[in-house]
Protein backbone atom coordinates (compact mmCIF):
# COMPACT_ATOMS: atom_id res chain seq x y z
CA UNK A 1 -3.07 -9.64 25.70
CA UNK A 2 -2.94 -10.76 22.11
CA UNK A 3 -5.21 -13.43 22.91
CA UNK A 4 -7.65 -11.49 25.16
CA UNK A 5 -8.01 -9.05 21.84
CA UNK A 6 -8.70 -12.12 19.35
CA UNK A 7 -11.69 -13.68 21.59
CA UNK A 8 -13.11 -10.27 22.15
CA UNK A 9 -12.84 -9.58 18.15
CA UNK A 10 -14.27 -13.47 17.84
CA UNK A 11 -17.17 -12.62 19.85
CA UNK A 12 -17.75 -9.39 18.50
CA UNK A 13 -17.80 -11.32 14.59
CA UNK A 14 -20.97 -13.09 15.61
CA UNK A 15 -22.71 -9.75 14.90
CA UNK A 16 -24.74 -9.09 11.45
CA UNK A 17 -21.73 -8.20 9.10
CA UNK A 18 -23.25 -4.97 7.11
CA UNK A 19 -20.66 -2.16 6.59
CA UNK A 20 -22.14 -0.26 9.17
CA UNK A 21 -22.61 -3.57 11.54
CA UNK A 22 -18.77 -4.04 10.90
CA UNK A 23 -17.37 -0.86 11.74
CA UNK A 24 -19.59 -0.76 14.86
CA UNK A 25 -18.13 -4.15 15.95
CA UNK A 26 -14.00 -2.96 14.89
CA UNK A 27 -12.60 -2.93 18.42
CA UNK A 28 -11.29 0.44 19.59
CA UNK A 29 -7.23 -0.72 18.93
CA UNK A 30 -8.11 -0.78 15.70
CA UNK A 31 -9.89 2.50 15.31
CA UNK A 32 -6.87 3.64 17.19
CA UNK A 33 -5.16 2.13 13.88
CA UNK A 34 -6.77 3.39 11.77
CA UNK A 35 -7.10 6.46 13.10
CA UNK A 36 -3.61 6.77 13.38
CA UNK A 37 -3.12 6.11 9.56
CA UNK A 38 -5.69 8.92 9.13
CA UNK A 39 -3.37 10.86 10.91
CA UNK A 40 -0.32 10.66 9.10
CA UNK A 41 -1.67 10.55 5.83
CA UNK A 42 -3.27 13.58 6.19
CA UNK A 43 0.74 15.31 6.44
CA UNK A 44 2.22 13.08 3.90
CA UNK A 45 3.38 15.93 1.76
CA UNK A 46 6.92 14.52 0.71
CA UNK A 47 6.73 12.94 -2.25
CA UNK A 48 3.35 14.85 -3.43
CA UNK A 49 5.27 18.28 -2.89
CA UNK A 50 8.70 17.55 -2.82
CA UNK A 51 9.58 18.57 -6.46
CA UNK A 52 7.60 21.60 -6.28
CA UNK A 53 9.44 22.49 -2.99
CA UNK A 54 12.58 22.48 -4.18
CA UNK A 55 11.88 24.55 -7.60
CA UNK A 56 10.61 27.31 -5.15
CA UNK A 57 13.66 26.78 -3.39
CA UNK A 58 15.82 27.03 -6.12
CA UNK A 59 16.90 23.52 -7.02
CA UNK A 60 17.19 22.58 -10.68
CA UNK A 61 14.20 20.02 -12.16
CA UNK A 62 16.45 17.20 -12.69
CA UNK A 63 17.82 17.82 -8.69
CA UNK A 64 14.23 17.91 -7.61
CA UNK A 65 14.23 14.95 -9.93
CA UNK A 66 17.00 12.86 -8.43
CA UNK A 67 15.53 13.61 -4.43
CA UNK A 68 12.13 12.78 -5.50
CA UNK A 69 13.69 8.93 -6.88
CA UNK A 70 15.96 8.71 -3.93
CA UNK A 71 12.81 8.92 -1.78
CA UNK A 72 11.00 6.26 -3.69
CA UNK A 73 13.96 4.06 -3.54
CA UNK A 74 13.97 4.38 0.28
CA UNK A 75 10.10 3.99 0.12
CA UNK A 76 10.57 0.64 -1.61
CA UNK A 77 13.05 -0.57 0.47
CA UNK A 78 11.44 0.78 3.87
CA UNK A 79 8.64 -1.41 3.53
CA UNK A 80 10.69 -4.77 3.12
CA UNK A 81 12.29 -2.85 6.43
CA UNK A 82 9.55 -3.06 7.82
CA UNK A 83 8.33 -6.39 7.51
CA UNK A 84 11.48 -7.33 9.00
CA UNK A 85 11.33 -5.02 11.80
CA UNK A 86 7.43 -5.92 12.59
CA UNK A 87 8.78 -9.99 12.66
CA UNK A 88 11.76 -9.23 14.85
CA UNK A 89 10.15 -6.33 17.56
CA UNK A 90 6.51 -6.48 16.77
CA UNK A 91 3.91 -4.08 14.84
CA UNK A 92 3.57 -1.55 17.71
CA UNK A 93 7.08 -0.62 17.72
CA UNK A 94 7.46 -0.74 14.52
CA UNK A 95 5.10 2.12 14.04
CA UNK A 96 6.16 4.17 16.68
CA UNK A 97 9.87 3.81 15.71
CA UNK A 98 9.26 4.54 12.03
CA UNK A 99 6.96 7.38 12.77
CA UNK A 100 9.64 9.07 15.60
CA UNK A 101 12.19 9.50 12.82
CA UNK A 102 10.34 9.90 10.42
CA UNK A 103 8.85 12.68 12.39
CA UNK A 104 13.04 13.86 12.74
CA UNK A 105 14.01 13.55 9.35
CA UNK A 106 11.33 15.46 7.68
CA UNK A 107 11.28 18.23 9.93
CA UNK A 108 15.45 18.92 8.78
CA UNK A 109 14.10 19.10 5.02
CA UNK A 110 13.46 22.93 4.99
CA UNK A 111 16.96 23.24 6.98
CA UNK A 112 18.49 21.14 4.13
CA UNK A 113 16.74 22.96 1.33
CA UNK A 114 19.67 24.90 0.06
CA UNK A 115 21.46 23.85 -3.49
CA UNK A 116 24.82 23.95 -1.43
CA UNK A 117 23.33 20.51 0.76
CA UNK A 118 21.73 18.71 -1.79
CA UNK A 119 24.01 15.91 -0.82
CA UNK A 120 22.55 15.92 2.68
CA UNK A 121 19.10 16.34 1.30
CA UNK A 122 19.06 13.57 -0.93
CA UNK A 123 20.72 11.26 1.81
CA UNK A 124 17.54 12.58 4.25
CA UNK A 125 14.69 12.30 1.80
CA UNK A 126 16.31 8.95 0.98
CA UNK A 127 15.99 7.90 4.95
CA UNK A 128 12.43 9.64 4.85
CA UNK A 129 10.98 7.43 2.13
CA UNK A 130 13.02 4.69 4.27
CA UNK A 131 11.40 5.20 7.95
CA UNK A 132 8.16 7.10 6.34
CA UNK A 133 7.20 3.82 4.66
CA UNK A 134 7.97 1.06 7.30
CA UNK A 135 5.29 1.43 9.15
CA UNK A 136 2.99 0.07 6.65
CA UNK A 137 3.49 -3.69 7.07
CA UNK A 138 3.37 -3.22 10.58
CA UNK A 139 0.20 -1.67 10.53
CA UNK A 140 -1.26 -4.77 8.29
CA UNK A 141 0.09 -7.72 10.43
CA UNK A 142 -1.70 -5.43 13.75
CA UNK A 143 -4.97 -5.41 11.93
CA UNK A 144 -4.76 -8.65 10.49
CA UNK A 145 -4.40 -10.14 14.21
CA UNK A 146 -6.65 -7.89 16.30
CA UNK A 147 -9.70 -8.31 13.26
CA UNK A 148 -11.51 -11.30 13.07
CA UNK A 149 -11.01 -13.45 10.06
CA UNK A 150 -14.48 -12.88 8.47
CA UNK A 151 -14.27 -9.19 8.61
CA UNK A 152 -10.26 -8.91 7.48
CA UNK A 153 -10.89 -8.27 4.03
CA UNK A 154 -13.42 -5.40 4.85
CA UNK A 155 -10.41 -3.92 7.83
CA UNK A 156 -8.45 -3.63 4.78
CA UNK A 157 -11.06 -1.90 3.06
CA UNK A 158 -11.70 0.59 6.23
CA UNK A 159 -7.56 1.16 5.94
CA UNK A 160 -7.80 2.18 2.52
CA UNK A 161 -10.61 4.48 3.23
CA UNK A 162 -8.61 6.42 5.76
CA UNK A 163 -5.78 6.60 3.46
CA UNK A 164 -7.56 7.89 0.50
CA UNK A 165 -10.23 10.22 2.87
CA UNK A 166 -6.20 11.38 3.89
CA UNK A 167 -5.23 11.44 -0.02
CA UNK A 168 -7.92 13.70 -0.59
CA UNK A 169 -7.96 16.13 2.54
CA UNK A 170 -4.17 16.64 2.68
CA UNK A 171 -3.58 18.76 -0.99
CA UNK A 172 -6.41 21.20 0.49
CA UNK A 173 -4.92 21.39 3.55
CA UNK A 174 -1.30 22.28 2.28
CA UNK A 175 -2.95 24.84 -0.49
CA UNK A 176 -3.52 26.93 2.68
CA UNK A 177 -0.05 26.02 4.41
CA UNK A 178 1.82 27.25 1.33
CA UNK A 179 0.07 30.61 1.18
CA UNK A 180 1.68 30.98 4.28
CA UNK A 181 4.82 29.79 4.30
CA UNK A 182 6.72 26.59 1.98
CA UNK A 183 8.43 25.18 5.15
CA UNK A 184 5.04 24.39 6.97
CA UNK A 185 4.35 21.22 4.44
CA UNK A 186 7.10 19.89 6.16
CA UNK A 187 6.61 20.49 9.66
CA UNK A 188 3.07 19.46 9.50
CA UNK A 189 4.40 16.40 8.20
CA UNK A 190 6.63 16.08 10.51
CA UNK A 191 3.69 16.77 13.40
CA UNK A 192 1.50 14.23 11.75
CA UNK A 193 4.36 11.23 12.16
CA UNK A 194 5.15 12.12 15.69
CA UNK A 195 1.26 12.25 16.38
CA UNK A 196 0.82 8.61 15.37
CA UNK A 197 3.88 7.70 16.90
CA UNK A 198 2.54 8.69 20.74
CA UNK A 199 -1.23 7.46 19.35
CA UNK A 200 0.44 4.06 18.51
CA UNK A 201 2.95 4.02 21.72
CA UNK A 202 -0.19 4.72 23.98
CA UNK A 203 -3.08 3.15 22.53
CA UNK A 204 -2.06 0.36 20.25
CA UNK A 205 -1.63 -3.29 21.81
CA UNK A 206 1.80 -4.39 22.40
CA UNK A 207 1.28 -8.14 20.55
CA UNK A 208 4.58 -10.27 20.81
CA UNK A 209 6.62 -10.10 17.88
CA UNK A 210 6.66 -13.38 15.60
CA UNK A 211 10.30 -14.08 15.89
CA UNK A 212 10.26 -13.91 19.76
CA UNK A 213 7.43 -17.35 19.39
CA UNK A 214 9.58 -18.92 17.00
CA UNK A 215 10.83 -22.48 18.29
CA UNK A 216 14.38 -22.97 17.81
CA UNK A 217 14.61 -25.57 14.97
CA UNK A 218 17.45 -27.71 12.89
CA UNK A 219 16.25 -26.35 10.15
CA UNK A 220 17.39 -22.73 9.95
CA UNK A 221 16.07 -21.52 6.60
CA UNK A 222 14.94 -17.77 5.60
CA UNK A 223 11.19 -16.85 5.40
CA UNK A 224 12.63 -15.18 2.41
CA UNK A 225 13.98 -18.30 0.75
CA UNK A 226 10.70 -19.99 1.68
CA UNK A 227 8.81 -17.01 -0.53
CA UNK A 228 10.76 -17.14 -3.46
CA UNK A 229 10.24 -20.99 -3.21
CA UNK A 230 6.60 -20.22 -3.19
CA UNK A 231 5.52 -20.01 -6.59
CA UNK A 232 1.95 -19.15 -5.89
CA UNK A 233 2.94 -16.23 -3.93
CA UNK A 234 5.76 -14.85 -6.59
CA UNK A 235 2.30 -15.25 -9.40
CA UNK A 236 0.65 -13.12 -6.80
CA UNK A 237 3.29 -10.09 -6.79
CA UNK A 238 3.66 -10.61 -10.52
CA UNK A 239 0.03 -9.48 -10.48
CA UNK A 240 0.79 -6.99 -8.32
CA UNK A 241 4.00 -5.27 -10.00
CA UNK A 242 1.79 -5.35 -13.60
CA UNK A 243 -1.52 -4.15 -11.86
CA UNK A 244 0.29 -1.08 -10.05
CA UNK A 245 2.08 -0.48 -13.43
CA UNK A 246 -0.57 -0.01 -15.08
CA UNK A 247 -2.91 1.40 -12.39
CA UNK A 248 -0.18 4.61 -12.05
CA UNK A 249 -1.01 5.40 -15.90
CA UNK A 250 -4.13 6.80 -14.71
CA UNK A 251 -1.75 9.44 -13.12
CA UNK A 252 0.49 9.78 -15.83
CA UNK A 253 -0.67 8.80 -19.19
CA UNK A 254 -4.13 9.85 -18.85
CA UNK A 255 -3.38 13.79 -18.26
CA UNK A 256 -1.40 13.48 -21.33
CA UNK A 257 -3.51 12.12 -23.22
CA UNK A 258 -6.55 14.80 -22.21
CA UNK A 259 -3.96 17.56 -23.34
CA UNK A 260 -2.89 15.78 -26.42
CA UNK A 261 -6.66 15.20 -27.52
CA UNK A 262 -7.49 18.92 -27.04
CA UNK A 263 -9.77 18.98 -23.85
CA UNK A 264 -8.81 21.69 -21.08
CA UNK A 265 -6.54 20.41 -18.06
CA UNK A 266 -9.15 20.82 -15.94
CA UNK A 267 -11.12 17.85 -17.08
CA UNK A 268 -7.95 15.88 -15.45
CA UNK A 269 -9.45 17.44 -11.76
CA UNK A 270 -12.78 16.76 -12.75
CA UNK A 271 -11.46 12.96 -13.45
CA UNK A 272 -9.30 13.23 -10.28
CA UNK A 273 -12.92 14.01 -8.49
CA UNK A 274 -14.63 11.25 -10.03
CA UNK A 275 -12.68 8.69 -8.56
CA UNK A 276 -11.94 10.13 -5.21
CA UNK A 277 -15.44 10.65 -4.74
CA UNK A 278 -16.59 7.16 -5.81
CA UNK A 279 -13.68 5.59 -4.09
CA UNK A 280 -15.04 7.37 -0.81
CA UNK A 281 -18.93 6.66 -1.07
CA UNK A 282 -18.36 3.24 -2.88
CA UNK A 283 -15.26 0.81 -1.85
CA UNK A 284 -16.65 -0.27 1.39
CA UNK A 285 -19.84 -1.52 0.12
CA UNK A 286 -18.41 -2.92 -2.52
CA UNK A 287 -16.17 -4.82 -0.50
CA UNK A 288 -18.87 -6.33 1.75
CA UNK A 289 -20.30 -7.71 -1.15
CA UNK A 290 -17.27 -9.46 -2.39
CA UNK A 291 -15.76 -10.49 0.73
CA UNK A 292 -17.02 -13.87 0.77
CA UNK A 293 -16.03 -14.59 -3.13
CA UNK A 294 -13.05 -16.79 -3.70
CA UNK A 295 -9.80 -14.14 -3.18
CA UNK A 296 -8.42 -15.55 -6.45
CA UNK A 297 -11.71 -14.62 -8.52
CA UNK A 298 -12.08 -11.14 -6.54
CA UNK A 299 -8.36 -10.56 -7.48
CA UNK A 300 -8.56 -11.68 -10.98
CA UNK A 301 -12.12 -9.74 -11.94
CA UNK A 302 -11.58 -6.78 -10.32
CA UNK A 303 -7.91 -6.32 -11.90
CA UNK A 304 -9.19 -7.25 -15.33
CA UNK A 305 -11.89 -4.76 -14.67
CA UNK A 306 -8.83 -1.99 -14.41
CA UNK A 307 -7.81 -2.84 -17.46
CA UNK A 308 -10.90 -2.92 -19.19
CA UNK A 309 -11.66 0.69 -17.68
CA UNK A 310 -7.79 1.78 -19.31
CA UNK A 311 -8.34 0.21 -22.30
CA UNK A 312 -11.59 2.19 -23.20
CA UNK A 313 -9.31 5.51 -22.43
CA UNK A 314 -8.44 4.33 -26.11
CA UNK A 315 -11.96 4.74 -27.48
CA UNK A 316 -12.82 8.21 -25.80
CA UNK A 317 -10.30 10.30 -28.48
CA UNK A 318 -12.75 12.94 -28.11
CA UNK A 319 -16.00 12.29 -26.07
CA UNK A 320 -15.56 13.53 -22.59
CA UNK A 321 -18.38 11.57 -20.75
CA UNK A 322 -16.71 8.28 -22.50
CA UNK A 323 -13.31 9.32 -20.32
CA UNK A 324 -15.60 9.78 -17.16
CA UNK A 325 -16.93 6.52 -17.62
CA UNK A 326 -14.04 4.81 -18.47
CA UNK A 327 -12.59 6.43 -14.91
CA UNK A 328 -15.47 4.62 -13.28
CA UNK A 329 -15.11 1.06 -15.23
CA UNK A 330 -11.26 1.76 -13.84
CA UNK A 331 -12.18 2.59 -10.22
CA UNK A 332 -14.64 0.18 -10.02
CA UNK A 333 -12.31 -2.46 -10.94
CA UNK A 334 -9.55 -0.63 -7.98
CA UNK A 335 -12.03 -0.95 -5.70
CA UNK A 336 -12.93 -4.70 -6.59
CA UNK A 337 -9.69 -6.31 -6.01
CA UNK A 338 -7.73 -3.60 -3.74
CA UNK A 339 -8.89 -4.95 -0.53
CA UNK A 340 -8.86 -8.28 -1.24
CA UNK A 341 -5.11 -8.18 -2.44
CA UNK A 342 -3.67 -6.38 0.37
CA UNK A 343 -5.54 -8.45 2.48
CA UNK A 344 -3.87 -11.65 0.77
CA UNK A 345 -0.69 -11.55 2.97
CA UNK A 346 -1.93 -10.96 6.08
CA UNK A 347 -3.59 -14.59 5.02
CA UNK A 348 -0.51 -16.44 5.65
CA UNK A 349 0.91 -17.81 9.25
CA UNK A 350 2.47 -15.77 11.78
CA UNK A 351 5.94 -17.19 10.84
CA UNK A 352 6.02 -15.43 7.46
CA UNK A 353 3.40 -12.99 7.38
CA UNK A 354 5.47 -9.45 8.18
CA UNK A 355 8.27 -10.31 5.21
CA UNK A 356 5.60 -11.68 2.83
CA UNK A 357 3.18 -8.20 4.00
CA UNK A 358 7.01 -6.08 3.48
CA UNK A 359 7.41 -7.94 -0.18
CA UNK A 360 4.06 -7.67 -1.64
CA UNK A 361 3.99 -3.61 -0.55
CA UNK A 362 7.76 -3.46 -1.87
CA UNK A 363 6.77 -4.75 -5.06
CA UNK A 364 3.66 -2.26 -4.53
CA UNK A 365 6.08 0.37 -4.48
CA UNK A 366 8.18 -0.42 -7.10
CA UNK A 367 5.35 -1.12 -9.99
CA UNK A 368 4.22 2.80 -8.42
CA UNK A 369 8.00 3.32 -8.97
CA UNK A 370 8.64 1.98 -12.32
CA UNK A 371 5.35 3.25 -13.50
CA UNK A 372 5.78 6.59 -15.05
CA UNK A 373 9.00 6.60 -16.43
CA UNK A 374 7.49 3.54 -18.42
CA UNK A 375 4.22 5.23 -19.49
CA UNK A 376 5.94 8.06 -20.33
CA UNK A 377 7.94 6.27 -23.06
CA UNK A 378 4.84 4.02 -23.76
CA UNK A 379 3.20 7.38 -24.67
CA UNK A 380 6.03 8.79 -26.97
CA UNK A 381 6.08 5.58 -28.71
CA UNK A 382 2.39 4.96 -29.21
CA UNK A 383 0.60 7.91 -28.34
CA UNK A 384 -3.27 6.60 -27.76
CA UNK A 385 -1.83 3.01 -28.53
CA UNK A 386 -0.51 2.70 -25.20
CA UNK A 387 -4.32 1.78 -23.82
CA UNK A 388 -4.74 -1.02 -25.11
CA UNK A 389 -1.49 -2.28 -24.06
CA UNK A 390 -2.53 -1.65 -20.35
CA UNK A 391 -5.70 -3.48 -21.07
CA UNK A 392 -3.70 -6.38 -22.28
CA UNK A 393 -1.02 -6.01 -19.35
CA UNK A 394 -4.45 -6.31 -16.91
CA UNK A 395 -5.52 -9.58 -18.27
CA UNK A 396 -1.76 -10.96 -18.24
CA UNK A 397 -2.15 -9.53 -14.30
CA UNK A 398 -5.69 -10.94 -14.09
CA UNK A 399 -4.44 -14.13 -14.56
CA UNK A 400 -1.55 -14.22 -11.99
CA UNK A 401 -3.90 -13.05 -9.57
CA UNK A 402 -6.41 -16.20 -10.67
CA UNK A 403 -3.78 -18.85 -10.02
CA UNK A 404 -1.22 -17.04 -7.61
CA UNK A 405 -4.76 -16.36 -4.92
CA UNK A 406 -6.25 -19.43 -5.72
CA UNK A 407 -4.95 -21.44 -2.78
CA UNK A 408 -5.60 -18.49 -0.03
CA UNK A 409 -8.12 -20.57 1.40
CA UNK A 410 -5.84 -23.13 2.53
CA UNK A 411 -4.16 -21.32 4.58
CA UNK A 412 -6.77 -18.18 6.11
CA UNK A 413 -7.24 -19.08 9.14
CA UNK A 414 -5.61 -18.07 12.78
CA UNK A 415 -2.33 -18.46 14.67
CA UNK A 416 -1.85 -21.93 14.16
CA UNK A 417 -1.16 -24.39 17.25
CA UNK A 418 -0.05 -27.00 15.01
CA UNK A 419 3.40 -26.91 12.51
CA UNK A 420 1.63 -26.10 9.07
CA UNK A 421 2.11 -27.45 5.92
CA UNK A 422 1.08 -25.61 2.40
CA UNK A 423 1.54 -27.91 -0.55
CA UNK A 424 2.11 -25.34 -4.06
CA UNK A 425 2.71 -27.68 -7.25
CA UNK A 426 4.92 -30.17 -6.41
CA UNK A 427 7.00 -28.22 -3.15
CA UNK A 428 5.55 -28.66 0.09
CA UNK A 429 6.15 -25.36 2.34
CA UNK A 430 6.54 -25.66 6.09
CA UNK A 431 6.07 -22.91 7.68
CA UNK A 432 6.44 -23.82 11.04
CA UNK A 433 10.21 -24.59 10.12
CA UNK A 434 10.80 -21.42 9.23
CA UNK A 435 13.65 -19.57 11.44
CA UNK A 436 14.94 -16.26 11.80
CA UNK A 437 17.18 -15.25 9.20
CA UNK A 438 20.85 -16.84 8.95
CA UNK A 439 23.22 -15.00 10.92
CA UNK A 440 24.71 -14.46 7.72
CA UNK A 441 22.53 -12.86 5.69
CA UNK A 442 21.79 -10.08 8.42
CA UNK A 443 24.65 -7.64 7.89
């Protein structure tokens, strides 16, 4: 079936590659996709709500704290999780698994919402973040295989859409659910998971999974030991940690700074507006025009182009249309290099690509993690200062992504038929060596 899907996608890439041309030729299983991702993002009122939730409810702010870390911690970890699951039982039920219980666990949140269970609540928002999150590699091997290689960079750039056409739907959406009643965030949530779940179970392809094609070798060694052997790739999610670090400022230091320079909190929703609106009408036209750049200069400009956009958040101490074009500069530069970075590991052979997809959106996570506590002592420490810090953190990131991408074309192209060999530096890595994990090291 998997094969059926690639030569229908390979006949359907001979057709003029405009944005329009390109989402006319995306094969239904992957409007199914992305519909699905549509879907769920659309309920993915956890972490946006969750601390708001609980003061309503009663909890203290540092126990609305400590739930809201415990479900980034399982976020983090979910999507390594899920790179392992997509390698071992394929993309298809890895989505519908993760969705199922994720569609289970957050529907006991308004059950567990009660000071006297915060135990239990923290262990379920922890297992939320953990299922809620797994899906995502899954869903970027499936599009990786059923898009055609010339169009994979713009499938990423369709997947983004839906998430952030999601991002921006789902606050107005729960406005009205909470002027009915707190406990709906949740079960729409809920709905939302176990809609993509049955959407994905139904409609999605059911490709093999990559450890079931594996051929049983001498050589036993972990895909994982393999990616921390590849140096270009650990350059890459050096990149990746800094740029999300930095990126998650515009979320955290920026508001501060608006307040702290005497303009009204509502210029932070005007901001907000800015960028979803030109992240909406812009990134996929953007991204057929740099689709067929070199990945490494894509990743490296656009990046650098973030932290130009931060660093001029320094300059605008009190000129409000310098802060709305310094939001632009910024999304500009998001839009630039986001598709063609989470496109990067989809890149790489079928042996390796769920666990390096599960690592680069764990260290995603983690740089989204890390983020604000950091800015927030960034901002203490240096007030305004901290600006052109992230402008200097976004060339340091700039130039991981410049050498970490650079050899992406070596290696973008199909399901191999041959054993493949990627020479980094002076380490050659065979992939086709590459095992399941040591008995070992599965727990």
């Amino acid at each position: 079936m998997a094969q059926k899907s690639r030569a229908k996608n390979s006949t359907e890439a001979d057709t003029p590659a405009g944005v329009f041309a390109t989402i006319r030729a995306t094969p239904p299983s992957v409007r199914y996709l992305l519909g699905g991702v549509l879907i769920n993002q659309l309920g993915a009122f956890v972490q946006t709500f969750l601390v708001l939730y609980l003061a309503v409810r009663g909890f203290s702010i540092e126990q609305a704290g400590i739930a809201l870390t415990a479900y980034s911690v399982g976020a983090v970890c979910g999507t390594l999780l899920g790179g392992e699951l997509t390698h071992r039982i394929g993309p298809r039920a890895t989505i519908a698994g993760s969705m199922l219980t994720s569609s289970m666990i957050v529907g006991l949140v308004p059950w567990l919402s009660s000071p006297a269970r915060f135990g239990l609540l923290v262990a379920a928002v922890a297992l939320a973040g953990l299922v809620t999150q797994s899906y995502r590699p899954a869903a970027a091997v499936l599009l990786s295989e059923l898009m055609p290689e010339e169009h994979r960079v713009m499938a990423f750039s369709m997947m983004r859409t839906a998430l952030n056409i999601g991002a921006a739907l789902g606050p107005l959406i729960a406005a009205g659910l909470i002027l009915l009643n707190w406990d709906l965030l949740f079960w729409l949530d809920a709905g939302t998971a176990f809609a993509y779940a049955v959407l994905a179970r139904t409609f999605l392809p059911d490709m093999p999974a990559a450890a079931a094609q594996e051929k049983p070798t001498e050589d036993k060694r972990s895909a994982y030991g393999v990616l921390l052997r590849d140096r270009n790739y650990l350059l890459f999610l050096a990149s990746v940690l800094l740029g999300s670090m930095i990126y998650v400022q515009y979320m955290v230091a920026l508001p501060l700074k608006i307040t702290a320079d005497g303009h009204s909190a509502a210029l932070y929703s005007v901001v907000l507006a800015t960028s979803s609106l030109t992240v909406v009408l812009c990134e996929l036209k953007i991204t057929f025009y740099v689709k067929n750049w070199r990945p490494n200069l894509v990743g490296a400009f656009g990046t650098a182009l973030m932290g130009v956009g931060l660093a001029a958040y320094g300059l605008a101490t009190r000129s409000v249309v310098l802060i709305i074009l310094s939001t632009v500069v910024f999304v500009f530069g998001v839009m630039i290099n986001g598709p063609t970075m989470f496109a990067h590991p989809a890149t790489f052979p079928a042996t390796v690509k769920a666990r390096y997809i599960g690592a680069h959106y764990a260290t995603f996570g983690l740089g989204l993690a890390l983020g604000p506590t950091l800015g927030v002592l960034a901002w203490q420490s240096l007030a305004n200062g901290v600006w052109p810090v992230c402008g200097g953190i976004g060339v340091i990131a700039a130039l991981c992504a410049l050498v970490g991408m650079r050899e992406n074309e070596r290696h973008a192209h199909p399901r191999p038929t041959q054993p493949e060999t990627l020479r980094r530096s002076d380490e050659t890595v065979d992939y086709a060596t590459i095992d399941e994990v040591p008995s070992a090291a599965r727990g």
